[in-house]
C-alpha atoms as a PDB file:
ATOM      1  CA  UNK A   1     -78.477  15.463-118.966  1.00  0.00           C
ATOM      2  CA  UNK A   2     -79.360  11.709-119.090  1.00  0.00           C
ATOM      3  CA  UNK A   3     -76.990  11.387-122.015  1.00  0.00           C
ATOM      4  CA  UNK A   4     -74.167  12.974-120.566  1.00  0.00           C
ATOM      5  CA  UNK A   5     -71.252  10.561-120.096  1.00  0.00           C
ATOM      6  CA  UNK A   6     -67.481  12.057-118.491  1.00  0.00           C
ATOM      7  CA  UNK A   7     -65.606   9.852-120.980  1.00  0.00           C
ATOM      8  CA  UNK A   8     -66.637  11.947-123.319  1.00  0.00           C
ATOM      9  CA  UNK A   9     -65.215  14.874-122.313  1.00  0.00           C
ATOM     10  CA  UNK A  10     -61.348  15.218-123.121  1.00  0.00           C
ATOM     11  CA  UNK A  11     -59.165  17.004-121.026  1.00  0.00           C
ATOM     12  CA  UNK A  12     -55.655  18.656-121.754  1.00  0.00           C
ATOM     13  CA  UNK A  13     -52.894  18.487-119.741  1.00  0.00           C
ATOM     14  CA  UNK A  14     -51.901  21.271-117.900  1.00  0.00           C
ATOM     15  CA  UNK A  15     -50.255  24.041-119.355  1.00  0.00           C
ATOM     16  CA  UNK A  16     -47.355  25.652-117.551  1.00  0.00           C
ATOM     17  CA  UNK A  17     -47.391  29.319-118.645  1.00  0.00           C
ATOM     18  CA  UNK A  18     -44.500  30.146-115.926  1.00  0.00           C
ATOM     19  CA  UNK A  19     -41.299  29.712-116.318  1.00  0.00           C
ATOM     20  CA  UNK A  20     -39.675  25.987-116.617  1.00  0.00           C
ATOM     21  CA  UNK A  21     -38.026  23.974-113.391  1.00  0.00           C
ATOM     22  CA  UNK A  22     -34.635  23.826-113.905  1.00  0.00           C
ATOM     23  CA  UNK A  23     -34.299  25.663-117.269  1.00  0.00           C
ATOM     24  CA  UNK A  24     -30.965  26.240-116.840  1.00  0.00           C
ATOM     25  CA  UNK A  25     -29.806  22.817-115.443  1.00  0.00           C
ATOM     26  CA  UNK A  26     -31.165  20.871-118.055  1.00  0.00           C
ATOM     27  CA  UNK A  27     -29.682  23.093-120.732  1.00  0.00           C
ATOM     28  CA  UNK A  28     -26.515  22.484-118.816  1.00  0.00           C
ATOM     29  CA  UNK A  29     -26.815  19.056-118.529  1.00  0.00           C
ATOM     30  CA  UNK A  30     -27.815  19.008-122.371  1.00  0.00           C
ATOM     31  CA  UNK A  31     -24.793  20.569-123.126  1.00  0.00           C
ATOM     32  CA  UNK A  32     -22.521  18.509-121.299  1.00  0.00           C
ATOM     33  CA  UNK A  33     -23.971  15.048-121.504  1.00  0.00           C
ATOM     34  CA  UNK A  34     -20.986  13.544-123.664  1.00  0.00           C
ATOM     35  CA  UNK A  35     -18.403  15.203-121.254  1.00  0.00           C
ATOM     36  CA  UNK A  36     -20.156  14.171-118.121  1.00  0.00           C
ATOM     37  CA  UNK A  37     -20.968  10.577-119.586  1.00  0.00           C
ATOM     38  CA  UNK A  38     -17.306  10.059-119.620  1.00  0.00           C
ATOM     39  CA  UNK A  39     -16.412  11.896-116.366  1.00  0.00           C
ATOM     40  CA  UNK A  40     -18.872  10.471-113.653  1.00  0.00           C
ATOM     41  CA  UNK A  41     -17.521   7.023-115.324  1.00  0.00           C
ATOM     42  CA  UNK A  42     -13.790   8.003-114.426  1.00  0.00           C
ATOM     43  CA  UNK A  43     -14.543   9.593-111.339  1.00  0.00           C
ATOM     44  CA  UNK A  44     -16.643   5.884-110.325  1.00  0.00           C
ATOM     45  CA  UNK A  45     -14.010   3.911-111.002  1.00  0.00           C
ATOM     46  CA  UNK A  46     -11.824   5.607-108.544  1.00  0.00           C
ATOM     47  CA  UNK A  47     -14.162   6.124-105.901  1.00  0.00           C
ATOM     48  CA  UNK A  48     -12.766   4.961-102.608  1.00  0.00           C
ATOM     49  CA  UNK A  49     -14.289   4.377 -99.306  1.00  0.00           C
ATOM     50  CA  UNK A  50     -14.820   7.749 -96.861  1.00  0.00           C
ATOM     51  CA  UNK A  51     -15.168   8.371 -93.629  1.00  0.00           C
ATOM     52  CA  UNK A  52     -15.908  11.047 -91.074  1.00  0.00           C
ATOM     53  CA  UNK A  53     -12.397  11.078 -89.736  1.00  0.00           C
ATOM     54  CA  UNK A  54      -9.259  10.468 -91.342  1.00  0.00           C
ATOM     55  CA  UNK A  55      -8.037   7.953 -88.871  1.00  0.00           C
ATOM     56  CA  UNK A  56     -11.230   5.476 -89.703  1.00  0.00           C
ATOM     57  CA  UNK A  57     -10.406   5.849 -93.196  1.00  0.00           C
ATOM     58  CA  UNK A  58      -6.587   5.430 -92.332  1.00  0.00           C
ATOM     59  CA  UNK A  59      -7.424   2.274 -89.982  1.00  0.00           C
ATOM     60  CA  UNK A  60      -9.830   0.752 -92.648  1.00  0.00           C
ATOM     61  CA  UNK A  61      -7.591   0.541 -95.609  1.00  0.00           C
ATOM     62  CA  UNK A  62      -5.101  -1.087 -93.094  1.00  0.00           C
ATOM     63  CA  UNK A  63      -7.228  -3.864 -92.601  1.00  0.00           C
ATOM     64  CA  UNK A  64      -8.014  -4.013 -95.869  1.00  0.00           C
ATOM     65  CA  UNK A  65      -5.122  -4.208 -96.849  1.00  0.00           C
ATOM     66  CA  UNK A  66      -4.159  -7.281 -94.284  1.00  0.00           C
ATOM     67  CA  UNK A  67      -7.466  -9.077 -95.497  1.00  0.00           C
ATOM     68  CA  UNK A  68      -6.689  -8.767 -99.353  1.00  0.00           C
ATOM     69  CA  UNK A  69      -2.983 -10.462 -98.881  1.00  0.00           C
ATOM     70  CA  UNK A  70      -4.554 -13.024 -96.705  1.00  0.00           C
ATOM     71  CA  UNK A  71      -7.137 -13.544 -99.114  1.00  0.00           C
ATOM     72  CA  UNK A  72      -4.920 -13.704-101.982  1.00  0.00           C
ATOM     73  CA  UNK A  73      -2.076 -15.638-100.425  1.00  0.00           C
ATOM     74  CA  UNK A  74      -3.066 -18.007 -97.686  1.00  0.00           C
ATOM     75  CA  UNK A  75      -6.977 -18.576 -99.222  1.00  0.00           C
ATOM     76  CA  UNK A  76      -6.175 -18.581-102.827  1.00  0.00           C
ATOM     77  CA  UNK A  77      -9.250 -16.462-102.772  1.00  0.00           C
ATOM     78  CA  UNK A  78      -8.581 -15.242-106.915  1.00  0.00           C
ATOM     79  CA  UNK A  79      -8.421 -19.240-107.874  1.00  0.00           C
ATOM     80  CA  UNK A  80     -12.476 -19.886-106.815  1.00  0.00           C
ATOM     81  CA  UNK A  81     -14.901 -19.108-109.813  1.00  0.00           C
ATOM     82  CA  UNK A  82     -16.491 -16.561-107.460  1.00  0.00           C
ATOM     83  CA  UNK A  83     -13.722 -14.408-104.826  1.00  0.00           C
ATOM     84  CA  UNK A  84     -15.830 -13.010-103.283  1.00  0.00           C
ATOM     85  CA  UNK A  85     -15.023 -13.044 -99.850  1.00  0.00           C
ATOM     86  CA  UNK A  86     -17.182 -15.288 -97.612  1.00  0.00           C
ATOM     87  CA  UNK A  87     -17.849 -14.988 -93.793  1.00  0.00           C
ATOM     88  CA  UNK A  88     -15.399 -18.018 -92.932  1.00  0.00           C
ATOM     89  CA  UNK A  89     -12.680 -16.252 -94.903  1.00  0.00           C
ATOM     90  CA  UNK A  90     -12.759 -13.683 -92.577  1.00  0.00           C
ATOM     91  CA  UNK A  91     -12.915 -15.912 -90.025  1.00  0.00           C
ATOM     92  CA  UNK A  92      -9.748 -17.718 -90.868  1.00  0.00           C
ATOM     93  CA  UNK A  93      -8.643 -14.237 -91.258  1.00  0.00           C
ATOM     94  CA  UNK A  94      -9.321 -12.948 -88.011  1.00  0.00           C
ATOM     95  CA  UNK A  95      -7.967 -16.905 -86.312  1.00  0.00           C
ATOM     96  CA  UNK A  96      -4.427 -15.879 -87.898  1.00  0.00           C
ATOM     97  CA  UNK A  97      -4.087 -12.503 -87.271  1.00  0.00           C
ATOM     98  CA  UNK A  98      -2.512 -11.879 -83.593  1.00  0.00           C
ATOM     99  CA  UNK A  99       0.403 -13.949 -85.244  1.00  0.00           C
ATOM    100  CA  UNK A 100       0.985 -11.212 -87.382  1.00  0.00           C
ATOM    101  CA  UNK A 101       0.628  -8.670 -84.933  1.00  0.00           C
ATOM    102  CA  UNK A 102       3.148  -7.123 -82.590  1.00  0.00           C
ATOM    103  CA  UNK A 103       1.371  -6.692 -79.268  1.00  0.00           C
ATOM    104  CA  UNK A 104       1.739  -3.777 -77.185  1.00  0.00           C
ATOM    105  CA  UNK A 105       1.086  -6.387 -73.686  1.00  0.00           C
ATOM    106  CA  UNK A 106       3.479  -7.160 -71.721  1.00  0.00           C
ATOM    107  CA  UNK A 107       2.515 -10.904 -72.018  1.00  0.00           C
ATOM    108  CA  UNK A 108       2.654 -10.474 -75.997  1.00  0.00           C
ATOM    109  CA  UNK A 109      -1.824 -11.195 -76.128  1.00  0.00           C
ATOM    110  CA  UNK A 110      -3.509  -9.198 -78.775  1.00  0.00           C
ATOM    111  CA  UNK A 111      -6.055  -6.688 -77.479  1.00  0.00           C
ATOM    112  CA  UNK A 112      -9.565  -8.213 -77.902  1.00  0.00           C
ATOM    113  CA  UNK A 113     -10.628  -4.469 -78.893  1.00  0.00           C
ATOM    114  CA  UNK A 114      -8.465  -4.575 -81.819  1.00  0.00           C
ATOM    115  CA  UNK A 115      -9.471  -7.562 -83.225  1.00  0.00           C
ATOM    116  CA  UNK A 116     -13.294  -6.894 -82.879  1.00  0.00           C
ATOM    117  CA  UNK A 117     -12.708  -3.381 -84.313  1.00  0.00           C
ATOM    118  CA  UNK A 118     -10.954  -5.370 -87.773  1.00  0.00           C
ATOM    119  CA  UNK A 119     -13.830  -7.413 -88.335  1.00  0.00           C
ATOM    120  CA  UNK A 120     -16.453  -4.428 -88.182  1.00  0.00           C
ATOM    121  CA  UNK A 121     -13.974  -2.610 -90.456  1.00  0.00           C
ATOM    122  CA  UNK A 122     -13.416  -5.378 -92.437  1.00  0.00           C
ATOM    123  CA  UNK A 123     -17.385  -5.656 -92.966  1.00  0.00           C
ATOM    124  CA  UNK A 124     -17.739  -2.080 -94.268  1.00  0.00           C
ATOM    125  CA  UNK A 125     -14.550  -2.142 -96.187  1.00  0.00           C
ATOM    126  CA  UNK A 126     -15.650  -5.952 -98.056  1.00  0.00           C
ATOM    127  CA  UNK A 127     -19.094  -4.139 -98.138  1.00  0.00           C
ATOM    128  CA  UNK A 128     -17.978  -1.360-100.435  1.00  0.00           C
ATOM    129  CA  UNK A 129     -15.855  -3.307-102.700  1.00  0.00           C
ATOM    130  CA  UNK A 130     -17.780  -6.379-103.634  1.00  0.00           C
ATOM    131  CA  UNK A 131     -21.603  -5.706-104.908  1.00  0.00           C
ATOM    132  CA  UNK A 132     -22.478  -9.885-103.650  1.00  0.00           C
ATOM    133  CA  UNK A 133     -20.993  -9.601-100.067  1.00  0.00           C
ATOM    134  CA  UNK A 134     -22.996  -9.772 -97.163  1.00  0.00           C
ATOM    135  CA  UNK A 135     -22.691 -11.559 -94.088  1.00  0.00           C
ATOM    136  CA  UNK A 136     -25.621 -13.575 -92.730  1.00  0.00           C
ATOM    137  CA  UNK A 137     -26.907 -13.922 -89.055  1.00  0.00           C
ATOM    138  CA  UNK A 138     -25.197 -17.172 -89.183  1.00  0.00           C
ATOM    139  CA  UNK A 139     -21.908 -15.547 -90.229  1.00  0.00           C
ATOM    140  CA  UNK A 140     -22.116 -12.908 -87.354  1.00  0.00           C
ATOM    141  CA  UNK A 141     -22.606 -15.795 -84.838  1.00  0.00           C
ATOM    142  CA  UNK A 142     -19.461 -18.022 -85.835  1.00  0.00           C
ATOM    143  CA  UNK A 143     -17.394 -14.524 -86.164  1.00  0.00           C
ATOM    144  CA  UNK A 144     -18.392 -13.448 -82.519  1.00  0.00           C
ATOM    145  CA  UNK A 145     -17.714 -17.532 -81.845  1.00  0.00           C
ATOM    146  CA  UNK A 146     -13.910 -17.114 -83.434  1.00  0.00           C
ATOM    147  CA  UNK A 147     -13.139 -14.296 -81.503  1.00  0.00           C
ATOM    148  CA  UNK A 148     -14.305 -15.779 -78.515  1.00  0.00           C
ATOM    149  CA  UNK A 149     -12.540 -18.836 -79.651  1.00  0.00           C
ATOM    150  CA  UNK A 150      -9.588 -16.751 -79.886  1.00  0.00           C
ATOM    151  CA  UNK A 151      -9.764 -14.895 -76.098  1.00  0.00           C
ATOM    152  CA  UNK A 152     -10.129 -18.960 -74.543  1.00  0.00           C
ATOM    153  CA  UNK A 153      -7.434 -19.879 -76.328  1.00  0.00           C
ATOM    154  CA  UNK A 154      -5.284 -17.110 -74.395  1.00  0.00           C
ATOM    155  CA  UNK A 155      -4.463 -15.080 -77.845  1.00  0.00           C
ATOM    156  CA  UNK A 156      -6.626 -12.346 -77.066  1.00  0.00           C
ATOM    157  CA  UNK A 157      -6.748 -10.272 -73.621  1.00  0.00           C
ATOM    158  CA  UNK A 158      -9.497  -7.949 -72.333  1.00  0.00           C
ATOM    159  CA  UNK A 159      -6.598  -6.321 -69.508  1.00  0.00           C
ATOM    160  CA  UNK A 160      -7.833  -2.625 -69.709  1.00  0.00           C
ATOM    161  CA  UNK A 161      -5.273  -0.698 -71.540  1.00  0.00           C
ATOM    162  CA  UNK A 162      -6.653   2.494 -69.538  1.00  0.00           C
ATOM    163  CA  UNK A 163      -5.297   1.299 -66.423  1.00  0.00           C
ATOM    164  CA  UNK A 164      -1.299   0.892 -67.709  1.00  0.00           C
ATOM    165  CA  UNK A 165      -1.600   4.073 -69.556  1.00  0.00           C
ATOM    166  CA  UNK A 166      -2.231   6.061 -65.586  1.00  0.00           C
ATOM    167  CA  UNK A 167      -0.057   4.220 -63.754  1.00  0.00           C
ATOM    168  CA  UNK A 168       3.342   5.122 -66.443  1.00  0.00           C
ATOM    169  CA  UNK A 169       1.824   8.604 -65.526  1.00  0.00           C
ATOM    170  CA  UNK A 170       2.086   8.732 -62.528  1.00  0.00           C
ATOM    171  CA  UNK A 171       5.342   6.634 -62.675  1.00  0.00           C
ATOM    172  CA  UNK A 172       6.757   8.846 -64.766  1.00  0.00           C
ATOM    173  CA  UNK A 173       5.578  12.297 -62.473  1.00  0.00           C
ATOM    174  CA  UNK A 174       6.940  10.010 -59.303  1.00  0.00           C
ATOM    175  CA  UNK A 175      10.013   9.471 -61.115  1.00  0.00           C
ATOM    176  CA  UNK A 176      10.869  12.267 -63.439  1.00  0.00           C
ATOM    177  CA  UNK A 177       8.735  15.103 -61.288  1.00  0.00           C
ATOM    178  CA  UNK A 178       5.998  17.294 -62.737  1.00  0.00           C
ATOM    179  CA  UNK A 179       5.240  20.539 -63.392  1.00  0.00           C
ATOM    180  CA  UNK A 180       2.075  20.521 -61.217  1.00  0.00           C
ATOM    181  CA  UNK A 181       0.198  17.452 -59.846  1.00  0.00           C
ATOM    182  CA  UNK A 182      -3.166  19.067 -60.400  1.00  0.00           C
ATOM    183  CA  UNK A 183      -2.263  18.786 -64.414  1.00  0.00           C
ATOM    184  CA  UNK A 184      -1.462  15.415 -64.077  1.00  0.00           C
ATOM    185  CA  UNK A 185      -3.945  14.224 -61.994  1.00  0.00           C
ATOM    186  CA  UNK A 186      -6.811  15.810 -64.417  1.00  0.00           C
ATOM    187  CA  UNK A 187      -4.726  14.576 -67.251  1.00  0.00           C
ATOM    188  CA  UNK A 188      -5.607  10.590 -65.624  1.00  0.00           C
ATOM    189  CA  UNK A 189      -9.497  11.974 -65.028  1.00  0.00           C
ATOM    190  CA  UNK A 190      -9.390  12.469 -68.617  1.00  0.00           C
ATOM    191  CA  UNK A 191      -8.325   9.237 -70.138  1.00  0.00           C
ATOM    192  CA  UNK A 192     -10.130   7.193 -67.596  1.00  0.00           C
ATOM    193  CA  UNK A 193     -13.416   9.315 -68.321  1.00  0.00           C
ATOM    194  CA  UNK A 194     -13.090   8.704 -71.835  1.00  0.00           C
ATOM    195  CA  UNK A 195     -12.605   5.088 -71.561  1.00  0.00           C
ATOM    196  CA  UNK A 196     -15.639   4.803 -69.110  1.00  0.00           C
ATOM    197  CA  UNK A 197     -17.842   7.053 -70.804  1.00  0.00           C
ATOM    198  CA  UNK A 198     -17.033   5.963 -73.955  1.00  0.00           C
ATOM    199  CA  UNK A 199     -16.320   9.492 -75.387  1.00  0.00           C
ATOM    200  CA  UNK A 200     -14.049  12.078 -77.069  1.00  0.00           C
ATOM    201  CA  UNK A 201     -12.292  14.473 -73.932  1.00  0.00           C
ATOM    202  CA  UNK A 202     -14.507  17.436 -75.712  1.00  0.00           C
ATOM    203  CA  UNK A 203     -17.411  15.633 -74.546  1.00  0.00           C
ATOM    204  CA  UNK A 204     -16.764  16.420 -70.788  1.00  0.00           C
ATOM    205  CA  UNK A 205     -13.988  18.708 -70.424  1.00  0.00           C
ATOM    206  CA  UNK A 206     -14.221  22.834 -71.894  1.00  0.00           C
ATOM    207  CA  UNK A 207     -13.472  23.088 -75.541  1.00  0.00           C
ATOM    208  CA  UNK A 208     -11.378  25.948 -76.781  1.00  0.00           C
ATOM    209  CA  UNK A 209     -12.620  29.757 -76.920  1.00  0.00           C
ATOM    210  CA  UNK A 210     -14.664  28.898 -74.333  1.00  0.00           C
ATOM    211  CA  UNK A 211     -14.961  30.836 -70.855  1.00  0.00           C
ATOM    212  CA  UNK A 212     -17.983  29.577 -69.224  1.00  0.00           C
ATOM    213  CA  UNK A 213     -19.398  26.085 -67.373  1.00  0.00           C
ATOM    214  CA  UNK A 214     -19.607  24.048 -70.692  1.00  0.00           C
ATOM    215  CA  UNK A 215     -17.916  21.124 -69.412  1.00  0.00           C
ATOM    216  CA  UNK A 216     -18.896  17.796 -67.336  1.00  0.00           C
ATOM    217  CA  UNK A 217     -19.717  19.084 -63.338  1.00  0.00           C
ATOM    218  CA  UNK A 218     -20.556  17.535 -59.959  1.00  0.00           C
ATOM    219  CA  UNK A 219     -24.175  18.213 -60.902  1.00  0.00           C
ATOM    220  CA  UNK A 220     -23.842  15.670 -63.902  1.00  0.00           C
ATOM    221  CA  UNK A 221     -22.566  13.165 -61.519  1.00  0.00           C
ATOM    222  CA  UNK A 222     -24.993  10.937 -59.503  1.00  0.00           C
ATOM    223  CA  UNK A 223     -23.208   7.972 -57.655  1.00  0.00           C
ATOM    224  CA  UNK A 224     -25.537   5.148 -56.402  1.00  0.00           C
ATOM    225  CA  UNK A 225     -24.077   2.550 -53.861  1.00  0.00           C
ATOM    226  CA  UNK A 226     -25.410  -0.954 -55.336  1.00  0.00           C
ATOM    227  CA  UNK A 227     -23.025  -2.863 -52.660  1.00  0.00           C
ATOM    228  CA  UNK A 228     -24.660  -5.104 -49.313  1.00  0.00           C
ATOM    229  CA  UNK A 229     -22.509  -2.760 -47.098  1.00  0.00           C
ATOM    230  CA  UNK A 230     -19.970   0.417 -46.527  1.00  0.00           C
ATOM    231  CA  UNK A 231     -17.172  -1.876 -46.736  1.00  0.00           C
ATOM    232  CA  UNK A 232     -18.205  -3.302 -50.367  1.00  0.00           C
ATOM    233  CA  UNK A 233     -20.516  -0.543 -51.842  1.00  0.00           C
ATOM    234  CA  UNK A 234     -19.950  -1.298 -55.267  1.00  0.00           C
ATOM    235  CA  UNK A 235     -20.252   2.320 -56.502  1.00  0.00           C
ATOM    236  CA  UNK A 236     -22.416   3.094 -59.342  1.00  0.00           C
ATOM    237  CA  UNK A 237     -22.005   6.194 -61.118  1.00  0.00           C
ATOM    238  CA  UNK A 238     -24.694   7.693 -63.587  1.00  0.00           C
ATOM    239  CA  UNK A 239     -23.426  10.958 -65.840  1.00  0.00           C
ATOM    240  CA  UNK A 240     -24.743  13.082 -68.089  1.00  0.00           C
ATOM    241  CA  UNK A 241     -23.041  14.704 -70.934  1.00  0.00           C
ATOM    242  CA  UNK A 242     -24.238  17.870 -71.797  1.00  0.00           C
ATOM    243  CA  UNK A 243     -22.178  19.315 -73.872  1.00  0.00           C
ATOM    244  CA  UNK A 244     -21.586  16.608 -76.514  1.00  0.00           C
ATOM    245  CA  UNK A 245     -19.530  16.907 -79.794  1.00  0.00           C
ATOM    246  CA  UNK A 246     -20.706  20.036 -81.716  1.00  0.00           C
ATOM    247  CA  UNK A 247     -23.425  20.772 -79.016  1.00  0.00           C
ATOM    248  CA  UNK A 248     -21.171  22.918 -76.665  1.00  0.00           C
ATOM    249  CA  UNK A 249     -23.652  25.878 -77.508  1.00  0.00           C
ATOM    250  CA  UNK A 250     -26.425  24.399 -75.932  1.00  0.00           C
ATOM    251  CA  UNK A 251     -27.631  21.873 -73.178  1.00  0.00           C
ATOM    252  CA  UNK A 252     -28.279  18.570 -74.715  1.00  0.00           C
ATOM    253  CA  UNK A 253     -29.080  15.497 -72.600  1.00  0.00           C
END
C-alpha cells in the first residue's frame, strides 16, 4: 500500500448511457445553421427598440427622432470623427427644445414634465443605438443643471396640469350641464388621484368583470394633520393601493 500513488490511476469520463440533452435541438440547429446564420443577421439589423406599452415606444421614437435632426443639423454631429452623441449634445438639445415646441399653457412655458421625460427617453433611446454611449455622473449633474437652467429662465413651468384639466370639467358641467354630478365629480377624484398617487385609474378604482370591493376604500385612507392648528392643518394623507396593476385578484400592499 506504501507504493500506491492516485496519479496513477486513470479515470474515464463519464459515460451517459441515457438519452442525449437536446437531441433534437441540436440536430435542428445542425440542420439549419446556414439558414439561421443568415436570418438572426437580418433579423439584428432591424431590431428596434421595445417597450411595454405602445405609447413609450410611440413617445421614444419621437424624441428620437427630434434628437437625430438636431444632431445632424444644428451639431453637425456626422462631421466629428466619432458621432456619437455626447452628454452636452443633449444638453444643447434639451436648451433648444421649448422653441420648437407648441405649448399647451396659457402663458406659452413648456411643461417641466415633458422636458425631463425627453431626456430619460432620450438616454434609453441613444443607449440602444450607439454601443460607446453612456452618460457619466458628471453628465447627469449638468443635464439636471440645464433643465433647471431652463425652469429660472421662465421657459419651463411646474403649474400642475391636473388642476386646469378639473376646473374645464366642471366649467364645462356648469356650463353645458351634465348627465349626473356624481359621474363628474368621481370623474375629477380620478384624475387628481392619479396625479397624486402617481398611478394608472385601475390602480384604485374597480377594473372590469369585477363585482366585489377591489378598488381603493376609506379603509386605505389615513389622513394625518401635520399643521400648528385647525385653521392651517396641512393635511397629510397616507394610501394604500391594494389592488395594483395585474394584482386585482389578490391583496397586495
Amino acid at each position: 500500500m506504501d507504493d500506491f500513488n492516485s496519479s496513477d490511476v486513470e479515470l474515464s469520463d463519464e459515460e451517459h448511457t441515457g438519452p442525449v440533452v437536446g437531441r433534437k435541438a441540436i440536430a435542428s440547429i445542425l440542420e439549419k445553421s446556414v439558414v439561421d446564420r443568415i436570418e438572426s443577421k437580418r433579423k439584428l439589423k432591424k431590431l428596434q427598440d421595445a417597450a411595454n406599452a405602445p405609447g413609450t415606444a410611440i413617445n421614444r421614437r419621437y424624441w428620437l427622432a427630434l434628437f437625430k435632426n438636431f444632431a445632424q443639423h444644428t451639431l453637425n454631429i456626422n462631421k466629428r470623427a466619432d458621432p456619437t452623441p455626447t452628454g452636452d449634445d443633449i444638453a444643447r438639445f434639451l436648451t433648444q427644445l421649448p422653441d420648437h415646441l407648441q405649448s399647451i399653457h396659457d402663458d406659452g412655458k413648456t411643461a417641466w414634465t415633458l422636458i425631463k421625460g425627453a431626456e430619460v427617453q432620450l438616454e434609453r433611446a441613444l443607449t440602444f443605438e450607439h454601443e460607446d454611449f453612456k452618460l457619466s455622473k458628471r453628465d447627469a449633474l449638468r443635464l439636471d443643471a440645464t433643465i433647471q437652467q431652463l425652469l429660472n429662465d421662465g421657459k419651463l413651468t411646474k403649474d400642475p396640469i391636473v388642476r386646469r384639466m378639473i376646473m374645464a370639467v366642471f366649467f364645462d358641467a356648469i356650463v353645458n350641464g351634465t348627465k349626473s354630478w356624481d359621474s363628474t365629480v368621481a370623474g375629477c377624484l380620478g384624475l387628481a388621484f392619479q396625479a397624486a398617487l402617481a398611478s394608472r385609474a385601475a390602480d384604485f378604482m374597480r377594473s372590469a368583470h369585477y363585482d366585489g370591493l377591489e378598488c381603493l376604500r376609506w379603509e386605505h385612507i389615513e389622513l394625518i394633520a401635520k399643521g400648528p392648528s385647525v385653521e392651517d392643518p396641512k393635511l397629510l394623507m397616507l394610501v394604500t393601493l391594494l389592488y395594483r396593476k395585474s394584482r386585482d385578484s389578490s391583496f397586495s400592499g
